[in-house]
N, C-alpha and C. Protein backbone atom coordinates (compact mmCIF):
# COMPACT_ATOMS: atom_id res chain seq x y z
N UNK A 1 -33.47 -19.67 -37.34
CA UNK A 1 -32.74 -18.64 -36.61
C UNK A 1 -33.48 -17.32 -36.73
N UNK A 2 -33.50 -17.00 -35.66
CA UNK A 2 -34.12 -15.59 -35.31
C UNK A 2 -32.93 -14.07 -35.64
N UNK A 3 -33.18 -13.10 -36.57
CA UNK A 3 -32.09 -12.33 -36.60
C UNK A 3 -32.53 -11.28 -36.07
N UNK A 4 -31.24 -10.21 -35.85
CA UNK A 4 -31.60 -9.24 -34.88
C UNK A 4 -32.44 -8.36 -35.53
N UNK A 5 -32.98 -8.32 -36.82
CA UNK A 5 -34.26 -7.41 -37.42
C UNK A 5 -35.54 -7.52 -37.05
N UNK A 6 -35.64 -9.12 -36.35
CA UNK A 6 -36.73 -9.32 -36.21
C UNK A 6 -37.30 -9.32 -35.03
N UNK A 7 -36.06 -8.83 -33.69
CA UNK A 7 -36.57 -8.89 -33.11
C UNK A 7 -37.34 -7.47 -32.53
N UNK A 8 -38.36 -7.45 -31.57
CA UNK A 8 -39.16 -6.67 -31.09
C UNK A 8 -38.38 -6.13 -29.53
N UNK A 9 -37.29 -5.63 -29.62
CA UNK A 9 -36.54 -5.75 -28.84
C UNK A 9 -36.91 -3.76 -28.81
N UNK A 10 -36.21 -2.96 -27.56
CA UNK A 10 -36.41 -1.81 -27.38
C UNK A 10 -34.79 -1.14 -27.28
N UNK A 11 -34.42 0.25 -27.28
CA UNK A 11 -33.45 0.19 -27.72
C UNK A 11 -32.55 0.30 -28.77
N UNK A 12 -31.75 0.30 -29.36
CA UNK A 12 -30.79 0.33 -30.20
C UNK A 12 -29.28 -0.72 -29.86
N UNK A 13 -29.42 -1.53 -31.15
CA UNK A 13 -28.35 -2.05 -31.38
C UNK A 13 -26.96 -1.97 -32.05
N UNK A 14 -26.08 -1.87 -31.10
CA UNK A 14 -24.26 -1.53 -31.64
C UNK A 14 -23.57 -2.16 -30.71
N UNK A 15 -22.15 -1.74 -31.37
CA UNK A 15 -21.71 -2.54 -30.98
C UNK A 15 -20.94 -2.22 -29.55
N UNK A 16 -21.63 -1.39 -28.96
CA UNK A 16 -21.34 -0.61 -27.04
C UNK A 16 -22.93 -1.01 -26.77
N UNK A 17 -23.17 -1.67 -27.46
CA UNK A 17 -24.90 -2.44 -26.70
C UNK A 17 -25.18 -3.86 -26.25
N UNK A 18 -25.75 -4.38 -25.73
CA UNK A 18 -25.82 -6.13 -25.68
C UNK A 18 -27.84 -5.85 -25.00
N UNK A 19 -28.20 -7.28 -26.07
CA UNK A 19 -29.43 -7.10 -25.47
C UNK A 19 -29.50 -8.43 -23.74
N UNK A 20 -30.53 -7.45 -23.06
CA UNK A 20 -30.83 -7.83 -21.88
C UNK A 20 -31.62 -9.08 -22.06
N UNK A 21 -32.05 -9.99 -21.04
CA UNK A 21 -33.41 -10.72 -20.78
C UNK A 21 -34.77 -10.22 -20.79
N UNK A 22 -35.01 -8.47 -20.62
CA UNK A 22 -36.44 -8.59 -20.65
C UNK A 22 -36.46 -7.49 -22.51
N UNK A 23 -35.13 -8.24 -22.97
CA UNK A 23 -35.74 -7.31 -24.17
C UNK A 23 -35.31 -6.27 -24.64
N UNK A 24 -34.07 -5.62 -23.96
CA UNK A 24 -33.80 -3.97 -24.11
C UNK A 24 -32.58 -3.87 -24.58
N UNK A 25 -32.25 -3.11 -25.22
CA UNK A 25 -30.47 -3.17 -26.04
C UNK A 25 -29.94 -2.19 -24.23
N UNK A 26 -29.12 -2.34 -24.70
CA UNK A 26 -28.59 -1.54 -22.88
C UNK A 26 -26.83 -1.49 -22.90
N UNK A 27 -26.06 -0.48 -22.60
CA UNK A 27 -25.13 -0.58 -22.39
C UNK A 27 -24.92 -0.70 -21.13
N UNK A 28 -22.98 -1.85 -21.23
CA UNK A 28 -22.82 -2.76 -19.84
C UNK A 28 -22.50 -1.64 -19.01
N UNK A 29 -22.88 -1.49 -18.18
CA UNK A 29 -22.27 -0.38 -16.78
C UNK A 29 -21.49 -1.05 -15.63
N UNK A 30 -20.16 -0.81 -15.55
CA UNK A 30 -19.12 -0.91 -14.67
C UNK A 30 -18.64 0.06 -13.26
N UNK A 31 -19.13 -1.22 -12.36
CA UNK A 31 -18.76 -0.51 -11.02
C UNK A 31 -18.31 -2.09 -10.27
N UNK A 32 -17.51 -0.97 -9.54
CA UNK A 32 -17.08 -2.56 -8.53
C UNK A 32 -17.91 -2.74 -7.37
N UNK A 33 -17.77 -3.72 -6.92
CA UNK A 33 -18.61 -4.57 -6.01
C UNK A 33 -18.33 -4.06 -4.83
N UNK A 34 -18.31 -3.61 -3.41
CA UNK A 34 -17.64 -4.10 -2.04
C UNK A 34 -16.64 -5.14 -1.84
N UNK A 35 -15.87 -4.36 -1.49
CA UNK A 35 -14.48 -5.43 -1.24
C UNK A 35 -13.48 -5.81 -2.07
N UNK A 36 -13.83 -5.09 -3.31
CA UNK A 36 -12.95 -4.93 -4.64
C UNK A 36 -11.93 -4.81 -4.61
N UNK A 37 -10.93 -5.33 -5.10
CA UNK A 37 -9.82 -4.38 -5.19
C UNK A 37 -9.46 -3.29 -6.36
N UNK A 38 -9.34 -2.53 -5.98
CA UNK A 38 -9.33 -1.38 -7.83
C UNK A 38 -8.34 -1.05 -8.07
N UNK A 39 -7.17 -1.54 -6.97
CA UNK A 39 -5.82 -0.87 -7.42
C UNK A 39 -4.97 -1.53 -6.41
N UNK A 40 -4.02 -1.57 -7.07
CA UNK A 40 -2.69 -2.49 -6.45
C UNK A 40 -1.35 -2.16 -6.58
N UNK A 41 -0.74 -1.47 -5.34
CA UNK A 41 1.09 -1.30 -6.10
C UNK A 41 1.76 -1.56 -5.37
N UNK A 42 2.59 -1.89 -5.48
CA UNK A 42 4.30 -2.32 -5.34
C UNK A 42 5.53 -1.87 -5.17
N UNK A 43 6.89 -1.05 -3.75
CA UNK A 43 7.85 -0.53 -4.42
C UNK A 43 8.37 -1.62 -3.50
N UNK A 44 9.56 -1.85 -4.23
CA UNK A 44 10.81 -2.99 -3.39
C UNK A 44 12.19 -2.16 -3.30
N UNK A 45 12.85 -2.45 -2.34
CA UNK A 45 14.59 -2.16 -2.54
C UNK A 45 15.20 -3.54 -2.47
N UNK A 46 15.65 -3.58 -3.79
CA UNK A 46 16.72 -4.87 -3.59
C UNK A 46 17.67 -5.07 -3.09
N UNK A 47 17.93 -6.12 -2.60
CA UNK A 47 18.62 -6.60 -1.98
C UNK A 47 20.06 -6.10 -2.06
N UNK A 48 20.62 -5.79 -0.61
CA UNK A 48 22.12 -5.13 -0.66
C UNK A 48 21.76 -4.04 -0.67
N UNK A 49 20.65 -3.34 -0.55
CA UNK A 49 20.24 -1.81 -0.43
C UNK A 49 19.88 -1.70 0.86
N UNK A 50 20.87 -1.68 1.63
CA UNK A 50 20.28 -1.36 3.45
C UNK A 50 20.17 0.00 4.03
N UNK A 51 18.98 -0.10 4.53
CA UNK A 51 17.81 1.02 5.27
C UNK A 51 18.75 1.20 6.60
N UNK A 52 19.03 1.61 7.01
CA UNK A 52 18.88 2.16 8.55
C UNK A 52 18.81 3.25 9.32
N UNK A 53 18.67 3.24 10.24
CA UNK A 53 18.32 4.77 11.20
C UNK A 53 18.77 4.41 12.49
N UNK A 54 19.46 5.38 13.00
CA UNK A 54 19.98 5.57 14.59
C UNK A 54 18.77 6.57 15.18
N UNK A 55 17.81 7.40 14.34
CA UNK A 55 17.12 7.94 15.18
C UNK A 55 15.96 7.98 15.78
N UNK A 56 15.56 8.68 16.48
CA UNK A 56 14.64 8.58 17.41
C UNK A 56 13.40 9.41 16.99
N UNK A 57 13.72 10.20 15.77
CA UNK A 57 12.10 10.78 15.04
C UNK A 57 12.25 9.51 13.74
N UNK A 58 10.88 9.80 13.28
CA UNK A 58 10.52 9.30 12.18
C UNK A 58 10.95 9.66 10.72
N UNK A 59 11.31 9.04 10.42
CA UNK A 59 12.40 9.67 8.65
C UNK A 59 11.48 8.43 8.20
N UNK A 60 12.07 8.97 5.96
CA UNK A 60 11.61 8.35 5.24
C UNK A 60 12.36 7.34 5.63
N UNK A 61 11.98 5.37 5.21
CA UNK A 61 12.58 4.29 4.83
C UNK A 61 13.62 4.65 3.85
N UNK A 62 13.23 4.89 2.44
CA UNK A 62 14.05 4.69 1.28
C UNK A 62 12.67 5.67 0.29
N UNK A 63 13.64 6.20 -0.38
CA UNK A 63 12.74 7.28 -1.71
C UNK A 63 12.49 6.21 -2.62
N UNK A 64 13.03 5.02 -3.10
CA UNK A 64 12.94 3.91 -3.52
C UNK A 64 11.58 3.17 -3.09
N UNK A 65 10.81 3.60 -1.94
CA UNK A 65 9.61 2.76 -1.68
C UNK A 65 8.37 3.57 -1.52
N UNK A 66 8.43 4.95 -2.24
CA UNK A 66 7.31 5.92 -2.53
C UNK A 66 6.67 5.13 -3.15
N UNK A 67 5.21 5.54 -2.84
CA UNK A 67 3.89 5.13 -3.69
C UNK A 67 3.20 6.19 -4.13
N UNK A 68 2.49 7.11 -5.05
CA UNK A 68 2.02 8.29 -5.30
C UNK A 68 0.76 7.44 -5.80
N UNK A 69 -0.43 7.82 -5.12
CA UNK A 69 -1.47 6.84 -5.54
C UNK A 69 -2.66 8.85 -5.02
N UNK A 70 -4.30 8.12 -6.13
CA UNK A 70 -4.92 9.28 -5.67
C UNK A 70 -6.08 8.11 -5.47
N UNK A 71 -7.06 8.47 -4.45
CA UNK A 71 -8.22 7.23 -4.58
C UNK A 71 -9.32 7.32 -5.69
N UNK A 72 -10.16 6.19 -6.00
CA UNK A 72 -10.77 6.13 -7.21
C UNK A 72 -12.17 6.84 -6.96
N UNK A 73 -12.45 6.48 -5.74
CA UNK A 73 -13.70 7.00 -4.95
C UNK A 73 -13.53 7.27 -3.51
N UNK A 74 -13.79 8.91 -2.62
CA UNK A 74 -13.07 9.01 -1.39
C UNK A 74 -13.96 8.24 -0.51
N UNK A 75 -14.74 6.99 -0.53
CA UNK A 75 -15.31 6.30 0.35
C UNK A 75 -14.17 5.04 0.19
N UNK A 76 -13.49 4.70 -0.91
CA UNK A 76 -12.62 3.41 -0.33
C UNK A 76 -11.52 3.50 0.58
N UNK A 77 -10.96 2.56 1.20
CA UNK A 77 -10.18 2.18 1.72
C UNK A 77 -8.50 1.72 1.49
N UNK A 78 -7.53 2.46 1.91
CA UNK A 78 -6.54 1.67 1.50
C UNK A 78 -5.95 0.95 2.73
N UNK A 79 -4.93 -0.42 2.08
CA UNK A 79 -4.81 -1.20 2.88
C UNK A 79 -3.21 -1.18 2.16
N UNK A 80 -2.29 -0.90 3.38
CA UNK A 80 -0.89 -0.78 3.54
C UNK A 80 -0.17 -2.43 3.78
N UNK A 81 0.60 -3.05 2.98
CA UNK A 81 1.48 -4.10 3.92
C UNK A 81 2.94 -3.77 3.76
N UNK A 82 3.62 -4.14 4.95
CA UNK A 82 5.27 -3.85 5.19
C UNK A 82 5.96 -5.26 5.16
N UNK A 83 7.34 -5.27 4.06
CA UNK A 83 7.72 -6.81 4.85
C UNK A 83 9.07 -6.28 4.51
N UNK A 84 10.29 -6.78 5.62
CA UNK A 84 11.85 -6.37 5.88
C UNK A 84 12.08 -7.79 6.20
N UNK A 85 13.14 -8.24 5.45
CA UNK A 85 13.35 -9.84 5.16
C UNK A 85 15.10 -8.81 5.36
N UNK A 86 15.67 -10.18 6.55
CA UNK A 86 17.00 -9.95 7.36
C UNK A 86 17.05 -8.65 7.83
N UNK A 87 16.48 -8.42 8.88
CA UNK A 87 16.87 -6.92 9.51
C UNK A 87 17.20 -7.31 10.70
N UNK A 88 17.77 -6.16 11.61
CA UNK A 88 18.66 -6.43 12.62
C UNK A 88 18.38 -5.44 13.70
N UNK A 89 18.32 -5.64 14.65
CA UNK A 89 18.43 -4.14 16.11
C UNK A 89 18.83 -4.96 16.88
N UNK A 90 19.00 -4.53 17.68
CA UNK A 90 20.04 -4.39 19.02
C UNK A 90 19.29 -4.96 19.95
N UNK A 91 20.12 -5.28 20.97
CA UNK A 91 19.68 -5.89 22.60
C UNK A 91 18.68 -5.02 22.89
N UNK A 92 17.46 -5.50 23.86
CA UNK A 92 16.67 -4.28 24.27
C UNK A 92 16.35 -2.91 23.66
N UNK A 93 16.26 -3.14 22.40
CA UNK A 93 15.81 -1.94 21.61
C UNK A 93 14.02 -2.05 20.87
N UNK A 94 14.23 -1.46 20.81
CA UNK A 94 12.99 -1.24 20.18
C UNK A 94 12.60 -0.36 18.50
N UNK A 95 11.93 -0.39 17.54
CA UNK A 95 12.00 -0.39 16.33
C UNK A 95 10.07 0.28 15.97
N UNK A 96 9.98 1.29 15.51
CA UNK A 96 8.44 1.57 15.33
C UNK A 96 8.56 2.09 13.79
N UNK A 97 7.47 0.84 13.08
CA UNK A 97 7.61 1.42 11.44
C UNK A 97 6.05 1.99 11.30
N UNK A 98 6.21 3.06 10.69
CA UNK A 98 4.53 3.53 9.92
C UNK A 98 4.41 3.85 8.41
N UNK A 99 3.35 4.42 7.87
CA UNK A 99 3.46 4.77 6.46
C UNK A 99 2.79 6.79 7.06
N UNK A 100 3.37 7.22 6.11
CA UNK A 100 2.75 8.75 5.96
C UNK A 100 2.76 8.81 4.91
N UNK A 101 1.81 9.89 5.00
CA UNK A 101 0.84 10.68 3.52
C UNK A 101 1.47 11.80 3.72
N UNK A 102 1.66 12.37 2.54
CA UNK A 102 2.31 13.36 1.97
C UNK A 102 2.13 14.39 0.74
N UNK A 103 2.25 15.17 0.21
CA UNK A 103 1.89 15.98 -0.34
C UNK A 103 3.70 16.29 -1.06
N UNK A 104 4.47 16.68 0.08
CA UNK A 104 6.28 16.55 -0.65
C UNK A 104 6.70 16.34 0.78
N UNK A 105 7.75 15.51 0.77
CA UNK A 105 8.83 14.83 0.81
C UNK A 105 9.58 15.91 1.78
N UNK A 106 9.46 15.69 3.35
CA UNK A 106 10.84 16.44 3.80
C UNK A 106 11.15 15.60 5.27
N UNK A 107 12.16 16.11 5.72
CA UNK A 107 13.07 15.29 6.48
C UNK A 107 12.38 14.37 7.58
N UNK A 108 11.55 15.17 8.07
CA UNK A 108 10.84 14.77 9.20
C UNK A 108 9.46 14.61 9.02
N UNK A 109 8.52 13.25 8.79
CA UNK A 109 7.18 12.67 8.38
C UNK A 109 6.85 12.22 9.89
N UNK A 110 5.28 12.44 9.87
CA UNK A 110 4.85 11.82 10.91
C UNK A 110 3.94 10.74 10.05
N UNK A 111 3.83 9.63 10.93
CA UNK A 111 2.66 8.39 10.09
C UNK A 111 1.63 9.00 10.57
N UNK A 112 0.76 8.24 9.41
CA UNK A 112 -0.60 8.46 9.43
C UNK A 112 -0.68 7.30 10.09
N UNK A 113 -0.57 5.98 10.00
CA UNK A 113 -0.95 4.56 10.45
C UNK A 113 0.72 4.12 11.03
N UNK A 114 0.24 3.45 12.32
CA UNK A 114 1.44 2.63 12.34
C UNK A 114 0.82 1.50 11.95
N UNK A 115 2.50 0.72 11.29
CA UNK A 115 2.25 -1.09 10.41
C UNK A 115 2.69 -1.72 11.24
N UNK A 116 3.93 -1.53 12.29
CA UNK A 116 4.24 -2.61 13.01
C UNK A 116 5.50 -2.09 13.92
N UNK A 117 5.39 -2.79 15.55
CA UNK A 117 6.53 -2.25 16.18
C UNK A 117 7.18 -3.54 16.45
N UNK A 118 8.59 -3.48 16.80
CA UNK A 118 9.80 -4.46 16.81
C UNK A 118 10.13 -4.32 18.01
N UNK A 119 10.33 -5.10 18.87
CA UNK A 119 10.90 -5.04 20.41
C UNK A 119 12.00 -6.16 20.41
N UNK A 120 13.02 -6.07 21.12
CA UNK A 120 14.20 -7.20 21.05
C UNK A 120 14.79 -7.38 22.60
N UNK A 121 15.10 -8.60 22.99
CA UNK A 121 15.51 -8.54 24.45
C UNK A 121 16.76 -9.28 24.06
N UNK A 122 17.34 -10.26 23.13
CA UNK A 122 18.61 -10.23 22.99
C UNK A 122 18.93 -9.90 21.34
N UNK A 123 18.33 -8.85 20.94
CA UNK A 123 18.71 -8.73 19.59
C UNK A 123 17.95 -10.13 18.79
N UNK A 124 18.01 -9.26 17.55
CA UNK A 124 17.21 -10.06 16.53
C UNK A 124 18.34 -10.25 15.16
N UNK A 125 18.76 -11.01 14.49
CA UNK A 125 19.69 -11.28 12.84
C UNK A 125 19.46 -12.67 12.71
N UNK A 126 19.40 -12.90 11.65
CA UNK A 126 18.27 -12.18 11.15
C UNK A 126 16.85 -12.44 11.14
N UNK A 127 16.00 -11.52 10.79
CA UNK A 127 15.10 -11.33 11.53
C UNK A 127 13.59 -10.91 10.30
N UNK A 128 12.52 -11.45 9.96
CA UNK A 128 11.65 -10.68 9.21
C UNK A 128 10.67 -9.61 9.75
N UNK A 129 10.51 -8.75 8.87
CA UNK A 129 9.66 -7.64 10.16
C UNK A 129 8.45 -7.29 8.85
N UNK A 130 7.40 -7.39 9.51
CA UNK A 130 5.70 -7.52 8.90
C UNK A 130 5.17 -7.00 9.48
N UNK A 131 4.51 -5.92 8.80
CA UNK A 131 3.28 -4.83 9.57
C UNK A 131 1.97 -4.50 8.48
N UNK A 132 0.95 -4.48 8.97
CA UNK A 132 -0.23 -3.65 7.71
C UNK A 132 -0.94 -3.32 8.74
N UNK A 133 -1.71 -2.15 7.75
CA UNK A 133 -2.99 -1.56 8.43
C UNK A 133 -3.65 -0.61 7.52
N UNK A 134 -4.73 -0.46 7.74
CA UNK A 134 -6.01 -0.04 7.02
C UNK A 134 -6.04 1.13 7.21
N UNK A 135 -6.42 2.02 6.29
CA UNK A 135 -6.31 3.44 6.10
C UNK A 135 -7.72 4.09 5.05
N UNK A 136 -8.48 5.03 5.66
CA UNK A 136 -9.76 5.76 4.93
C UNK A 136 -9.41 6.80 4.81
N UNK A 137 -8.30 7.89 3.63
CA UNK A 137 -8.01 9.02 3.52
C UNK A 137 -9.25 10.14 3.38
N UNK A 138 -10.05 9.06 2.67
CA UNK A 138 -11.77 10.20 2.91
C UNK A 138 -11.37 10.99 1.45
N UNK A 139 -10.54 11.47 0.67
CA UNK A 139 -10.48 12.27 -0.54
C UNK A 139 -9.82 11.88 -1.33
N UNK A 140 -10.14 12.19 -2.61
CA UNK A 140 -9.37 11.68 -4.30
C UNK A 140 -8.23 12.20 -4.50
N UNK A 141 -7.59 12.98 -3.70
CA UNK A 141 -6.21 13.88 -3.44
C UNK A 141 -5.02 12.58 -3.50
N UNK A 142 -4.36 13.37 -4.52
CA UNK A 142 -2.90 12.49 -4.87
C UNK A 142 -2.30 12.85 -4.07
N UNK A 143 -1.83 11.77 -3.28
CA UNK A 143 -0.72 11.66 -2.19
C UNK A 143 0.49 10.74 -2.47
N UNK A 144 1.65 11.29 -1.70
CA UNK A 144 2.72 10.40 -1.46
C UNK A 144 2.77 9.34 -0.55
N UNK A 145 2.67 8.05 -0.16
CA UNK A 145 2.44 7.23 0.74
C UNK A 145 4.04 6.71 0.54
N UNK A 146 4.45 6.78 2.07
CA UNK A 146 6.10 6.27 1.92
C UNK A 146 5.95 5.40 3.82
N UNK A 147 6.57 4.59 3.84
CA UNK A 147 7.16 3.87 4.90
C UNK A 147 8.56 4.90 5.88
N UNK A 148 7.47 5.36 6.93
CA UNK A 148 8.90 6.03 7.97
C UNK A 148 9.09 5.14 9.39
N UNK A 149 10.25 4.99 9.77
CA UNK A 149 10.79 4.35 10.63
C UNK A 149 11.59 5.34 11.55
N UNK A 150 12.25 4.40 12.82
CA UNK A 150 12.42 5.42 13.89
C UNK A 150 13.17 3.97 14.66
N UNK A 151 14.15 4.43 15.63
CA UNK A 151 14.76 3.23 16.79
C UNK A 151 13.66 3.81 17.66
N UNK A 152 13.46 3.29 18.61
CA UNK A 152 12.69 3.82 20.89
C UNK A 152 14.16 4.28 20.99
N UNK A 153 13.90 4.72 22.74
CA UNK A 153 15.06 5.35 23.27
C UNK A 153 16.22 5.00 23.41
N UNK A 154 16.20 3.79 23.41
CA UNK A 154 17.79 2.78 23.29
C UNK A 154 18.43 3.37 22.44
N UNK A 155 19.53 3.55 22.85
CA UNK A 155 20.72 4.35 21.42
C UNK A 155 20.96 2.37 20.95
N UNK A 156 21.56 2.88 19.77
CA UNK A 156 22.01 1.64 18.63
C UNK A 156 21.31 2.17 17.38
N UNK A 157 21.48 1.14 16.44
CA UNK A 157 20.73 1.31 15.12
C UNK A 157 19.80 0.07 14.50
N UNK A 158 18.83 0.92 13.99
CA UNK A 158 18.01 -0.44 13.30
C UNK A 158 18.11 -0.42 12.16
N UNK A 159 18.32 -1.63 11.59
CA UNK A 159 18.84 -2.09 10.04
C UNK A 159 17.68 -2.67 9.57
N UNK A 160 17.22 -2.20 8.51
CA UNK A 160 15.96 -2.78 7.82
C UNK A 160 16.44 -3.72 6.85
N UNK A 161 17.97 -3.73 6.41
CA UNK A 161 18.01 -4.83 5.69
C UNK A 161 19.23 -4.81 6.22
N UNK A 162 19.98 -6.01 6.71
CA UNK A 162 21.74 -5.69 6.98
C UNK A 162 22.53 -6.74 6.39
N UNK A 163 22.21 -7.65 5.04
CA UNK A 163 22.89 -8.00 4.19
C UNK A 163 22.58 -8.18 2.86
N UNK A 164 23.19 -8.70 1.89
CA UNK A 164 22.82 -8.72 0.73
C UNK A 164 21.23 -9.70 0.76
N UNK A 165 21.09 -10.48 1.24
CA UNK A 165 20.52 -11.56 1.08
C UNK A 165 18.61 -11.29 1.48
N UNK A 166 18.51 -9.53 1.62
CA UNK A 166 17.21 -9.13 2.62
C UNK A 166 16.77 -8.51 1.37
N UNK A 167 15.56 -8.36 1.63
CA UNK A 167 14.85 -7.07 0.94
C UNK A 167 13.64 -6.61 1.67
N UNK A 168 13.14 -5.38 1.03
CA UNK A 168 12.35 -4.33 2.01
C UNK A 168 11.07 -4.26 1.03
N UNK A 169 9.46 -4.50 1.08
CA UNK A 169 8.82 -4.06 0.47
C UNK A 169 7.81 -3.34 0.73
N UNK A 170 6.94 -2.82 0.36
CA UNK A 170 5.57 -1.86 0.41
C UNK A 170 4.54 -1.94 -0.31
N UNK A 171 3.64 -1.88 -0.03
CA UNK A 171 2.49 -2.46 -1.06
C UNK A 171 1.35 -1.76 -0.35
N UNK A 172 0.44 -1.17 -1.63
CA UNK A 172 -0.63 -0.40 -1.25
C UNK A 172 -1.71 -0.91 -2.00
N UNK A 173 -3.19 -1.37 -1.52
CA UNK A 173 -3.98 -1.62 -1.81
C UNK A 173 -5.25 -1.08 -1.59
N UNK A 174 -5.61 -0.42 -2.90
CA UNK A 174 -7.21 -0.03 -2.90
C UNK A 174 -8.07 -0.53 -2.58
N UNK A 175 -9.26 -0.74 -2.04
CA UNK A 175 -10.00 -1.42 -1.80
C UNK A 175 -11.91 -0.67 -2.10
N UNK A 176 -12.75 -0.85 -2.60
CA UNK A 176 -13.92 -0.75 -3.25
C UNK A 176 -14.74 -0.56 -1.47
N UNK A 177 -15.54 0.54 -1.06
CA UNK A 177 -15.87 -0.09 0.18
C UNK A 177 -17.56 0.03 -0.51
């Protein structure tokens, strides 16, 4: 057995070192790859917690499905998904969900991305509603990322969850570009 005194190696050995193949003590350096994911979150409203809106601007979903995320590097990418398990609208209505960025929290958000629009010709119950989309904020700036929703011109209301048995989620994903 060969011990590490003997070898002719370059460098310094500890224990934040590992020796290489051509010979060199070297500490490991960590970066992610393309297409990484570096970060992953999650808000849910459980079930029996129903969302809805009669209106026709864009409001928050639920304060319950804030994400406060800052990026790791302003070249990645985030990637938004929406899912509303038993929701409900009306005959001939229509339903437009997005996510906005935020800084604070007030009545009226415009999206940055829309995730997904809902159209109904005899009503939908129940009903799952799924949207994502890709987002390059370009800066390391901590933002609020929240889900806002809105009915089209049809008066009625859209229910993002309209019984116990639904739930509403949000999910934000970093991505390495």
């Amino acid at each position: 057995a060969v011990g590490v005194a003997e070898l002719s190696a370059t460098g310094t050995a500890s224990s934040s070192t590992f020796l290489r193949g051509d010979n060199a003590w070297a500490a490991p350096t960590s970066s992610a790859s393309a297409n990484e994911i570096v970060a992953h979150k999650i808000a849910t409203i459980n079930p029996g917690s129903g969302v809805t809106t009669s209106s026709t601007t864009y409001a928050e979903a639920s304060s319950s499905l804030r994400i406060t995320h800052s990026l790791a590097d302003s070249s990645n990418k985030l990637i938004f998904w929406f899912h509303s398990a038993d929701a409900y609208i009306g005959a001939s209505m229509t339903g437009h969900i997005g996510v906005a960025k935020t800084t604070a929290i007030t009545t009226s958000l415009t999206p940055e991305k829309g995730l997904t629009y809902v159209k109904s010709i005899n009503g939908l119950e129940p009903h799952n509603i799924n949207g994502w989309a890709e987002y390059s904020p370009g800066a390391t700036t901590e933002f609020i990322y929240t889900p806002v929703f809105k009915r089209g011109s049809t008066s009625g209301t859209f229910y993002m969850v309209n019984s116990p048995g639904g739930n509403v989620s949000f999910m934000l994903t970093e991505v390495q570009q």
